[in-house]
Protein backbone atom coordinates (compact mmCIF):
# COMPACT_ATOMS: atom_id res chain seq x y z
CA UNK A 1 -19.53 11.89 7.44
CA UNK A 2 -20.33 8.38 9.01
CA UNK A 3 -22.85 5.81 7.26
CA UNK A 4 -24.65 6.37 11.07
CA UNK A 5 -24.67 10.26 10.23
CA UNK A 6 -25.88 9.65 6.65
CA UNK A 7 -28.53 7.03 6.88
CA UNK A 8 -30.32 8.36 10.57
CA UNK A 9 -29.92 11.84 10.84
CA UNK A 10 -28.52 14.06 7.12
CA UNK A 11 -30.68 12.77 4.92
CA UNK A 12 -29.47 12.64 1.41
CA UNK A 13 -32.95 12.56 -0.81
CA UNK A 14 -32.04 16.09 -2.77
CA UNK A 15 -35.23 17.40 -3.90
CA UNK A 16 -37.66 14.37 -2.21
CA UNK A 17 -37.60 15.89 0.94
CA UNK A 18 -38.10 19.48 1.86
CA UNK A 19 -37.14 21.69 5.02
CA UNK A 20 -40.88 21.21 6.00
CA UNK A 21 -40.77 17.46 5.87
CA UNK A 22 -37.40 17.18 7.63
CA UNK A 23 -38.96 19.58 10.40
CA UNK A 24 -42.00 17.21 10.32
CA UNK A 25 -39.60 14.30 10.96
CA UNK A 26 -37.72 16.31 13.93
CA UNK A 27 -41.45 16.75 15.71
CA UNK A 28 -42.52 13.11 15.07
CA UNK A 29 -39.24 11.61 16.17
CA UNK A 30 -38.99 13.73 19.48
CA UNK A 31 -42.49 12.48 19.90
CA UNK A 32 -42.22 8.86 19.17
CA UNK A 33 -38.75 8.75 20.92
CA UNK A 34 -40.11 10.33 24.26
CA UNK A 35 -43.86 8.93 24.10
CA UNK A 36 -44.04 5.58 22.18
CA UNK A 37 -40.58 3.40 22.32
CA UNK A 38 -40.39 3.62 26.08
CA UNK A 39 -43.75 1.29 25.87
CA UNK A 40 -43.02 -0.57 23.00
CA UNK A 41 -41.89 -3.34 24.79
CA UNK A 42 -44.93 -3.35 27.06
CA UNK A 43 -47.55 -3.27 24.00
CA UNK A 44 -45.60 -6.34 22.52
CA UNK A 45 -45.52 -8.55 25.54
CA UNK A 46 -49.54 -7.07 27.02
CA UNK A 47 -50.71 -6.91 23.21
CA UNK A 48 -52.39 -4.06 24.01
CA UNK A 49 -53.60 -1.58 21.70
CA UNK A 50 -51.87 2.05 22.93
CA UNK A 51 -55.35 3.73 23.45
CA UNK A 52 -53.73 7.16 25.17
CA UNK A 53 -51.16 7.10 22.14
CA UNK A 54 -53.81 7.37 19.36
CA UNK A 55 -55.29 10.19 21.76
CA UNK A 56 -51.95 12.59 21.92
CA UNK A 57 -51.20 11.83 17.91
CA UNK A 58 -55.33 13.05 17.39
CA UNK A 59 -54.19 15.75 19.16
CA UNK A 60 -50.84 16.68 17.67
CA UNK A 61 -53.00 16.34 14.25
CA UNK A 62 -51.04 14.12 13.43
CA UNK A 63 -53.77 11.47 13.18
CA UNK A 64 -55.19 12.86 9.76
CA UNK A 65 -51.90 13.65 7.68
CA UNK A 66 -54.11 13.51 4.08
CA UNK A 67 -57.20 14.66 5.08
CA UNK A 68 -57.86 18.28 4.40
CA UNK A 69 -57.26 21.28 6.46
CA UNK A 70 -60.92 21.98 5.77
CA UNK A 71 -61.57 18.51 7.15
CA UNK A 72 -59.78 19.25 10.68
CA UNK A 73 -56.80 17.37 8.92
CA UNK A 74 -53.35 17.97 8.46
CA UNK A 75 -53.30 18.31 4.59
CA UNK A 76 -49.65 16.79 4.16
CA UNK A 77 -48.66 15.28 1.07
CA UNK A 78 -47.76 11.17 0.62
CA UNK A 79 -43.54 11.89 1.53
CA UNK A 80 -45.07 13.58 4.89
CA UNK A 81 -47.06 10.76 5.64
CA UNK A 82 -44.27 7.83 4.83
CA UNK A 83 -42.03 10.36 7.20
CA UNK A 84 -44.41 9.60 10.15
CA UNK A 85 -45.07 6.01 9.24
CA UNK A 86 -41.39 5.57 9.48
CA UNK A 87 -40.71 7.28 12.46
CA UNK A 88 -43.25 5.82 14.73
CA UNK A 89 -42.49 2.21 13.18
CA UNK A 90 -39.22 2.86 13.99
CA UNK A 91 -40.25 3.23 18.24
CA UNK A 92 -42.79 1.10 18.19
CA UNK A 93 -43.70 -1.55 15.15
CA UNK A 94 -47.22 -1.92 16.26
CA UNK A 95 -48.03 1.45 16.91
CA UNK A 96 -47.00 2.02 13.43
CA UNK A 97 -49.37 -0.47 11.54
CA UNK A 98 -52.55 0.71 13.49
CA UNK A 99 -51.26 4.14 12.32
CA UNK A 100 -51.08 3.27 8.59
CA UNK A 101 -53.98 1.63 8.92
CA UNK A 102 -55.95 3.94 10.13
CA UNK A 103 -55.01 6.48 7.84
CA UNK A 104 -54.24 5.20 4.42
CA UNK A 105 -56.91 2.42 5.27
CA UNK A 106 -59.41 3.68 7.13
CA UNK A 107 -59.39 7.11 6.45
CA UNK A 108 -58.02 7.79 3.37
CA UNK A 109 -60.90 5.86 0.96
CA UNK A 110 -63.82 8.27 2.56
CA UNK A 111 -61.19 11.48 1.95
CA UNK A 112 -61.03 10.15 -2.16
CA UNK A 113 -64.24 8.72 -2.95
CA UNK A 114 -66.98 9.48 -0.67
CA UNK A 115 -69.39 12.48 -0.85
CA UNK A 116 -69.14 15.42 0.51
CA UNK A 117 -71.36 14.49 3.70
CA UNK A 118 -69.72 11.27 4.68
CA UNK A 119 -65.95 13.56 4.08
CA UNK A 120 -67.79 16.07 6.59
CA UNK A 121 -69.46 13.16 9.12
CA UNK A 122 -66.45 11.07 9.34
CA UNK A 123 -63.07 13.08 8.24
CA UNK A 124 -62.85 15.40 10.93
CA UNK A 125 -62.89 12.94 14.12
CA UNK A 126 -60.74 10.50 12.58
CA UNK A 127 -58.41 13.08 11.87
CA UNK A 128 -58.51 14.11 15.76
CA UNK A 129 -58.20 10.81 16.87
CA UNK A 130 -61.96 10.49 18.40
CA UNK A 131 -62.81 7.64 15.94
CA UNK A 132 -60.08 5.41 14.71
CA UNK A 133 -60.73 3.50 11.56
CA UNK A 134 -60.09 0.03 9.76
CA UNK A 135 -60.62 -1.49 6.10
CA UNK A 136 -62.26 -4.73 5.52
CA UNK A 137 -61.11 -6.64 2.08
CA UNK A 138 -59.83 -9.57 2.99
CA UNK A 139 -61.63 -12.79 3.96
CA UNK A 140 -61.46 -16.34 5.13
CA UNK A 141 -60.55 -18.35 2.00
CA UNK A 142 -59.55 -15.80 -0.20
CA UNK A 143 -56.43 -14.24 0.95
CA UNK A 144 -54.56 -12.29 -1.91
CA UNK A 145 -57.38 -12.86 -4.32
CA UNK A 146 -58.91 -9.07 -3.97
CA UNK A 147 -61.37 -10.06 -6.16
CA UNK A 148 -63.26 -13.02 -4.61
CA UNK A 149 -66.03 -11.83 -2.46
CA UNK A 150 -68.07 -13.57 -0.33
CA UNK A 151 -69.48 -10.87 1.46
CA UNK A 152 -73.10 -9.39 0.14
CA UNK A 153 -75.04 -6.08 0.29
CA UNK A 154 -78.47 -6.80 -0.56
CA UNK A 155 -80.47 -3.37 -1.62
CA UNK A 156 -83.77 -2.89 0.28
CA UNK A 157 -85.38 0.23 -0.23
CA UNK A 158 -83.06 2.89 1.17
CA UNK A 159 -80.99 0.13 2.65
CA UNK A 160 -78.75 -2.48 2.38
CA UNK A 161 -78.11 -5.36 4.28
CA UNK A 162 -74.92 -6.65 4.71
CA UNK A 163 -74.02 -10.55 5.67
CA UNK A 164 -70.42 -12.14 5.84
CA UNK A 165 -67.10 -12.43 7.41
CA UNK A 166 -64.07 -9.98 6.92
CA UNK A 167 -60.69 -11.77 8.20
CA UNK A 168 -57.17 -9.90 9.52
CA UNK A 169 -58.52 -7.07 9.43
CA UNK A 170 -55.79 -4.43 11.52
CA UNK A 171 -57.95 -1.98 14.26
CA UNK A 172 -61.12 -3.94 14.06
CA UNK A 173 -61.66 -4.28 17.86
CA UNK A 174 -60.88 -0.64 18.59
CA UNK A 175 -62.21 0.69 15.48
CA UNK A 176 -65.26 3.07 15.42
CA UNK A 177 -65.42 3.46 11.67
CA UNK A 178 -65.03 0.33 9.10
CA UNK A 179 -64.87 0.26 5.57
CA UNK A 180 -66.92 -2.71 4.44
CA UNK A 181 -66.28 -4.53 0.46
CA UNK A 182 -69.39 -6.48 -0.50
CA UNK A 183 -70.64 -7.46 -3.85
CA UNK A 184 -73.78 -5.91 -4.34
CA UNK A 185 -73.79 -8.03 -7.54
CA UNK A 186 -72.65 -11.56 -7.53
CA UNK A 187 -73.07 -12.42 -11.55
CA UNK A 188 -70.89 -9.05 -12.54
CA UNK A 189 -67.36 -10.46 -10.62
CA UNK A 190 -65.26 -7.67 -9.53
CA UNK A 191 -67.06 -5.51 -11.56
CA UNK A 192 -70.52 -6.29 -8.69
CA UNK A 193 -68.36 -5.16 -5.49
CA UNK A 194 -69.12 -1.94 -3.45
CA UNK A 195 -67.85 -0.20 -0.51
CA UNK A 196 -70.39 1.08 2.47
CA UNK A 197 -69.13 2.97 5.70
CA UNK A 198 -70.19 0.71 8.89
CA UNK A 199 -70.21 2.22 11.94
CA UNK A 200 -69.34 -0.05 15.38
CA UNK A 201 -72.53 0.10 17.10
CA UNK A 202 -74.51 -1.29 14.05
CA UNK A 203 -77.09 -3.79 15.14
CA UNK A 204 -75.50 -7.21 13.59
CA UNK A 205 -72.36 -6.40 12.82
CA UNK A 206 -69.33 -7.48 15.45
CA UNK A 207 -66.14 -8.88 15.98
CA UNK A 208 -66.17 -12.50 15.55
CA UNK A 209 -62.18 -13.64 16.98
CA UNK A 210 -59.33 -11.79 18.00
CA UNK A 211 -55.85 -13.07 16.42
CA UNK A 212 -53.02 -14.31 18.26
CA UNK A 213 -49.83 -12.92 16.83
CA UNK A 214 -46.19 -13.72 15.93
CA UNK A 215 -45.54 -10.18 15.85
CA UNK A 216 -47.23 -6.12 16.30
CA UNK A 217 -48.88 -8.14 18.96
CA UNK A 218 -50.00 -4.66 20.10
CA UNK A 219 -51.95 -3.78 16.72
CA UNK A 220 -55.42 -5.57 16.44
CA UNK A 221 -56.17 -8.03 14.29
CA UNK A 222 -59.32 -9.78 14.37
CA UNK A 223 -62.88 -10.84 12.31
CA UNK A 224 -65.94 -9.01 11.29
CA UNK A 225 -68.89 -10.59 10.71
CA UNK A 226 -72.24 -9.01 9.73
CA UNK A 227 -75.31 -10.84 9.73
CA UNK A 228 -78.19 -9.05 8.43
CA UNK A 229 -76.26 -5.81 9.28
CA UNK A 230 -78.53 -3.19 7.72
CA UNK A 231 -77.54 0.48 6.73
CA UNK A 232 -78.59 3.36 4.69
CA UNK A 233 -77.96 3.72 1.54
CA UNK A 234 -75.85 6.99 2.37
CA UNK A 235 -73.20 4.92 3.75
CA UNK A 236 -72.15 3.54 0.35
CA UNK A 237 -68.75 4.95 -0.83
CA UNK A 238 -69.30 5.93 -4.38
CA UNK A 239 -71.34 4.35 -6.87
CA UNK A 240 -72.51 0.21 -6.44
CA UNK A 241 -69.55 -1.28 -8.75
CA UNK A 242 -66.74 0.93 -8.14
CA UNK A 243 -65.84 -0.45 -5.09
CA UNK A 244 -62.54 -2.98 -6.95
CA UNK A 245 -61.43 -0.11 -8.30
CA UNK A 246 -61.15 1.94 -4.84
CA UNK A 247 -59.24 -1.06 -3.43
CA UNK A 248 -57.06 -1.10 -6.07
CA UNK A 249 -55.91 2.63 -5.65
CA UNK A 250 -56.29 2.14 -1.76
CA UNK A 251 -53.96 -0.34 -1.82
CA UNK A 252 -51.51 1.27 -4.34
CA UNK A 253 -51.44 4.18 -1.60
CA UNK A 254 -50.82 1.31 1.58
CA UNK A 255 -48.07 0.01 -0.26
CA UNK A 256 -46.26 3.16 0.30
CA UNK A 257 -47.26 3.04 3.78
CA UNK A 258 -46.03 -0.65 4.15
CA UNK A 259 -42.65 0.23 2.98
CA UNK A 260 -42.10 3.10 5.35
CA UNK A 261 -43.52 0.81 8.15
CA UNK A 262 -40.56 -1.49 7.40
CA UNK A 263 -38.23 1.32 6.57
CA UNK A 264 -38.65 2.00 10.34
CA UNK A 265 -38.44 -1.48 11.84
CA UNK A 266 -35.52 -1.84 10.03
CA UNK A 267 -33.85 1.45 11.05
CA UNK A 268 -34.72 0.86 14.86
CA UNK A 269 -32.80 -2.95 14.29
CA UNK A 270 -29.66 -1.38 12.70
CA UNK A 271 -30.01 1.26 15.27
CA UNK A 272 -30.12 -1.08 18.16
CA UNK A 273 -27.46 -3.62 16.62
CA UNK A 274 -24.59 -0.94 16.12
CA UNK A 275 -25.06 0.15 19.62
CA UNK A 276 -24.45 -3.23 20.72
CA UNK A 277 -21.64 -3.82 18.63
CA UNK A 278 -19.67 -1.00 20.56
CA UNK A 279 -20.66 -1.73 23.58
CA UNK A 280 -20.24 -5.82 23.71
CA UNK A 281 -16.98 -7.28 24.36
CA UNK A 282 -15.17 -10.23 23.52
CA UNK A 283 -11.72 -11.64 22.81
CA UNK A 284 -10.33 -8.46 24.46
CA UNK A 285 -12.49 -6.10 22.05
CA UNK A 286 -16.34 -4.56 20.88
CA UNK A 287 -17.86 -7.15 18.71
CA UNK A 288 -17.69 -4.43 15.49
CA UNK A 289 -14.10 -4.24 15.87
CA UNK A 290 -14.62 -7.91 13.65
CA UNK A 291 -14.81 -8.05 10.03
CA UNK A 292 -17.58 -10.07 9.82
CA UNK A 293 -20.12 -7.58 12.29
CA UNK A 294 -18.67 -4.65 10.20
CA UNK A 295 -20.25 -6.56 7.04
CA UNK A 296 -23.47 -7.30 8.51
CA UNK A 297 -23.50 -3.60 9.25
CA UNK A 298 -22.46 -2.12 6.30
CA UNK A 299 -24.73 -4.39 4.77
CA UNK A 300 -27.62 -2.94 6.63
CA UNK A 301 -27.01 0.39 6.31
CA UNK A 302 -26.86 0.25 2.46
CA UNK A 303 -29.85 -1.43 2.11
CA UNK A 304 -31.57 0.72 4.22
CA UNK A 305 -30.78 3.63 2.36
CA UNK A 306 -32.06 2.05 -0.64
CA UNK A 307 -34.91 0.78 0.72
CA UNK A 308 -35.79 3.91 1.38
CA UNK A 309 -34.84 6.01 -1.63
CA UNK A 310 -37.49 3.49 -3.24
CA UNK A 311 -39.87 4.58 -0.47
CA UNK A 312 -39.66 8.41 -1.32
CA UNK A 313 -39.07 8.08 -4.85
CA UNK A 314 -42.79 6.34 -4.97
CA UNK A 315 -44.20 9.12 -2.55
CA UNK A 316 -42.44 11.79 -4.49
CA UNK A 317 -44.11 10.32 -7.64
CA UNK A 318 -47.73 10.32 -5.75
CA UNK A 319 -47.31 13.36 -4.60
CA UNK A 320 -46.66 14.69 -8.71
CA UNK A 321 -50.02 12.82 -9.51
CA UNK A 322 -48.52 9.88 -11.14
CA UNK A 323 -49.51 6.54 -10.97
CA UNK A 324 -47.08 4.62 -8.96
CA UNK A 325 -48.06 0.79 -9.47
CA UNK A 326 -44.43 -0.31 -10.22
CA UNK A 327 -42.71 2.00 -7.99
CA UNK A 328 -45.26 1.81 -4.89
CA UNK A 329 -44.97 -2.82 -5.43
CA UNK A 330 -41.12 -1.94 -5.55
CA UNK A 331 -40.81 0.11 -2.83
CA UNK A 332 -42.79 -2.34 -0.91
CA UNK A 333 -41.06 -5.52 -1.54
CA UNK A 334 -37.72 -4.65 -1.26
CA UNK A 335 -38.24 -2.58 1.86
CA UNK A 336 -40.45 -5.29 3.19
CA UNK A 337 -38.05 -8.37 2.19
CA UNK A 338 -34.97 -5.93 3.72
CA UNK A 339 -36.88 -5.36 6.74
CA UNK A 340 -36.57 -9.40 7.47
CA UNK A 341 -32.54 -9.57 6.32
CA UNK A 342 -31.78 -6.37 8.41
CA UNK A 343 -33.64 -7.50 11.55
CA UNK A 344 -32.40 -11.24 11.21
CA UNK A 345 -28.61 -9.85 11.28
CA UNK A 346 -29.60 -7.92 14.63
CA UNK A 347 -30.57 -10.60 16.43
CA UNK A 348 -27.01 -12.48 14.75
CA UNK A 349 -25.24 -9.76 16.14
CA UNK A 350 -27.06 -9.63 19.79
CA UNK A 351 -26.05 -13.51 19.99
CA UNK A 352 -28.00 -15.43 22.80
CA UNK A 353 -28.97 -11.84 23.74
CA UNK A 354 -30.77 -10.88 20.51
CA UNK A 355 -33.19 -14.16 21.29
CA UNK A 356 -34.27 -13.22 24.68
CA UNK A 357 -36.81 -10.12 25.55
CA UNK A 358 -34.17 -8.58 27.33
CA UNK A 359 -33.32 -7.05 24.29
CA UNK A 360 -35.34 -5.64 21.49
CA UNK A 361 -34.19 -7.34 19.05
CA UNK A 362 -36.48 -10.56 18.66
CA UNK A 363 -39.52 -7.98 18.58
CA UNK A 364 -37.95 -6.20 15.46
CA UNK A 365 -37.39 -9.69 14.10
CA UNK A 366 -41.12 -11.10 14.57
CA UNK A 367 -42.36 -7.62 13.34
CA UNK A 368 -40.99 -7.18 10.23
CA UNK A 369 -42.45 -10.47 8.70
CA UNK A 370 -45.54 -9.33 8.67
CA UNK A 371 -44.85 -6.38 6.01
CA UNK A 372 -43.97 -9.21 3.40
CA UNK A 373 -47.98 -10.52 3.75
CA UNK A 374 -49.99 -7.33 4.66
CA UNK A 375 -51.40 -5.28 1.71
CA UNK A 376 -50.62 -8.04 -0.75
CA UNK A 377 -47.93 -10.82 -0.50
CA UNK A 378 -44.17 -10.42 -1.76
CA UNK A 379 -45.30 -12.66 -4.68
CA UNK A 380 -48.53 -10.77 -5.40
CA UNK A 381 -45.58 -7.79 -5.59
CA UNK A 382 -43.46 -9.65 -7.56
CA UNK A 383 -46.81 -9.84 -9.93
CA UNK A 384 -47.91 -6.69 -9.90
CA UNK A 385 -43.93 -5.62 -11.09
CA UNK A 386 -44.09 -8.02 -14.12
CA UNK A 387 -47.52 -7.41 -15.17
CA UNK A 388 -46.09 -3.57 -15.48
CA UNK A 389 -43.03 -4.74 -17.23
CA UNK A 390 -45.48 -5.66 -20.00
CA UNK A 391 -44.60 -9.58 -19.05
């Protein structure tokens, strides 16, 4: 069997993957392949968020992969989730981060910590794809520090009233549904921030600037700023106080989702970068008849396949209720950091091809640097890995 065979269609993950995850992957990939990578290009260069997409993945169900049946969802487990993550990075790198966004972002945090009649309100049409969803954590200033929070939720009565600025946040211009951290108690640190649902329409809460990218050009990313944004007290996720704490397992959860989204990038680069090196000629020959493209291949092959054996190994371990801390930080770096490698020897191999749009592989290139910053820095990784080494 060829390294091609091995790494893109037999997949050799033993007892991480079942029959029903490698049918899921069959489905998703006919899907993405036919539906999403003949636009890709288009997204990129329009940066245009694929509206009609979102609408056919809703309606696929594929929209709410850990929500609940009961919730109109498609009750999958974390290794059917990093399967779809994957595949639709893999035709479109854009489409893929609003879709892991929306999901283990902005969907996922109401499906584990709210009550029962915000799961029933909001679950069911973000799982079809009516309402698409986005989390708010970071903001100007702060970057990787979780913990420093600017934003406040004053309590009035039934209400509270929100003021501040959320920055990068992914889906915030299309999103209907935001997930708002605020400290509802400024003297208590981390241990004073809460969660609350925000709804688009909200009197005094908007989006304040729209980025300009390097790369997923076609995935929002853009301010939210609330001034004296009031909302019931029913929209607060959990208790006041707890809301650190749900980031911290939110996050855990998006690393997983971060991996897979560079799993993919990096499997559409090798993908594109073989099939160049058999097709392009020179000194009489293809280009991977040469020693040195057959390393660079090789090379991205192997680290593909363990990039994502780290991937699954985390989701298998979520999926068996363990923590995954280390192994979701892991899986995330090294896929992430691979991601970059992998798509920088693509656009080696294309030559003066791989740097013009002709070609996808610049747009692999400029996509996959984002997955060493989103959902906390290589470093913060790097971090997180020793602080569960016991260093």
């Amino acid at each position: 069997m060829s390294m091609t065979m091995m790494s893109q269609d037999v997949l050799p993950y033993g007892e991480f993957l079942s029959d029903e995850h490698n049918a899921v992957r069959e489905e998703i990939r006919k899907f993405a392949t036919q539906e999403i990578a003949p636009k890709a290009a288009a997204v990129d260069s329009d940066a245009r968020f694929p509206e009609e997409t979102f609408k056919k993945l809703g309606e696929l169900g594929y929209l709410g992969p850990l929500v609940p049946e009961e919730y109109g969802g498609l009750g999958g487990d974390y290794r059917t989730y990093a399967i779809l993550v994957e595949e639709i990075a893999r035709a479109c790198g854009s489409t893929g981060l609003s879709f892991a966004a929306h999901c283990s972002l902005g969907t996922n945090p109401i499906k584990l910590f709210g009550s029962e009649e915000q799961k029933k309100k909001y679950l069911p049409k973000m799982a079809s794809g009516e309402w698409l969803g986005c989390w708010a954590l970071t903001e100007p200033g702060t970057g990787s520090d979780a913990s420093a929070q600017k934003t406040t939720a004053r309590r009035q009565g039934d209400h509270y009233v929100l003021n501040g600025t959320k920055q990068f946040i992914t889906n915030a211009t299309d999103a209907q549904v935001a997930i708002i951290m605020a400290m509802t108690d400024q003297e208590a640190g981390r241990k004073g921030i809460s969660s609350f649902i925000v709804e688009k329409e909200t009197p005094g809460f908007y989006v304040s600037k729209v980025e300009k990218k390097l790369g997923m050009r076609g995935s929002p990313t853009a301010s939210l700023t609330m001034e004296d944004c009031k909302i019931s007290k029913d929209q607060m996720i959990g208790l006041e106080g707890e809301g650190y704490k749900q980031a911290l397992t939110t996050l855990e959860g998006g690393r997983i989702s971060i991996a897979a989204l560079a799993v993919g990038i990096s499997q559409a680069a090798y993908d594109s970068a073989l099939a160049y090196a058999k097709q392009r000629e020179a000194f009489g020959q293809p280009i991977g008849k040469f020693q040195f493209i057959q390393g660079y291949l090789a090379d991205m092959a192997t680290q593909i396949s363990a990039a994502r054996l780290l991937l699954y190994h985390a989701a298998w371990l979520k999926d068996h209720g363990k923590r995954v801390t280390l192994e979701g930080s892991q899986a995330k770096l090294y896929a992430s950091e691979v991601s970059s490698r992998v798509t920088n020897l693509a656009v080696q191999i294309h030559g003066g091809y791989g740097y013009v749009q002709d070609f996808p592989a610049e747009r692999f290139l400029r996509d996959a640097k984002l997955c060493e910053i989103g959902e906390g820095t290589s470093e913060i990784q790097r971090l997180v890995i020793a602080k569960q080494l016991g260093l």
